[in-house]
Every structure is written in structure tokens, then in C-alpha cells.
Protein backbone atom coordinates (compact mmCIF):
# COMPACT_ATOMS: atom_id res chain seq x y z
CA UNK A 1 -22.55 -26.80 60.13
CA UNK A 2 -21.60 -28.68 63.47
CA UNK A 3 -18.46 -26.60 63.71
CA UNK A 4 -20.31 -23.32 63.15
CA UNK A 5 -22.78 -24.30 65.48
CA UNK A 6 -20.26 -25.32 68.19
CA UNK A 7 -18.49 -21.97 67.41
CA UNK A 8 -21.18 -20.17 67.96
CA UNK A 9 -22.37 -22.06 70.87
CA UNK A 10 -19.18 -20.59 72.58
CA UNK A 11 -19.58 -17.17 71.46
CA UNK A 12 -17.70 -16.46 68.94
CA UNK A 13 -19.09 -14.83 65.58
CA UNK A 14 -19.75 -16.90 62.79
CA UNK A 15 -19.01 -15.26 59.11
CA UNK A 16 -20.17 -17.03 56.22
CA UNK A 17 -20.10 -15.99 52.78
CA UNK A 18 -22.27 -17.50 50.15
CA UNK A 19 -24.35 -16.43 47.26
CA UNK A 20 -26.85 -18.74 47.77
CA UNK A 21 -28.57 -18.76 51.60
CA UNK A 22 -31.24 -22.02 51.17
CA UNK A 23 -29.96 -22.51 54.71
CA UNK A 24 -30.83 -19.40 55.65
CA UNK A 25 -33.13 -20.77 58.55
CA UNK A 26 -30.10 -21.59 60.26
CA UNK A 27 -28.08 -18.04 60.66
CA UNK A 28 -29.40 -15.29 63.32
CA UNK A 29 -28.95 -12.57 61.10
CA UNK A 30 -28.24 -12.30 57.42
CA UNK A 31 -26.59 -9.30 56.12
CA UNK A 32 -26.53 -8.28 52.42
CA UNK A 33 -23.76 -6.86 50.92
CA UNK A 34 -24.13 -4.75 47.56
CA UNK A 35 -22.30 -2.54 45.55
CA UNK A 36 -19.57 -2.64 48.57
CA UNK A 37 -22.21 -1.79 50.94
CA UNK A 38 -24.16 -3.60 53.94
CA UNK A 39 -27.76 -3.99 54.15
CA UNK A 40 -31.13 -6.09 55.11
CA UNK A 41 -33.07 -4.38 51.99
């Protein structure tokens, strides 16, 4: 998480990809992708 933080810190864009988002607190945005598709539903 220190690198992503640093990364973004800098302003770059920070991609992560997990199934599981109990860290979610920690992202700015959280986008959903189903069926190939993005989302917030």
C-alpha cells in the first residue's frame, strides 16, 4: 500500500484489481466491472 500511496501521491493512477475490496476505505473510487462492463451499481 505505501507504493500505491506514494504513486498516487505523485499523480499517477493507481489500478488495482481484486475480488475482494475489505480495503476499500483506502481507494477514491471503486469501479465494478461485470459481464465485461463498468459500473458503481
Amino acid at each position: 500500500w505505501t507504493l500505491a500511496h506514494r504513486r498516487r501521491d505523485s499523480g499517477r493512477a493507481v489500478l488495482i484489481v481484486s475480488h475482494f475490496v475489505a480495503d476499500r476505505d483506502r481507494f477514491d473510487r471503486i469501479v465494478h466491472l461485470r459481464d465485461g462492463r463498468t459500473g458503481t451499481w
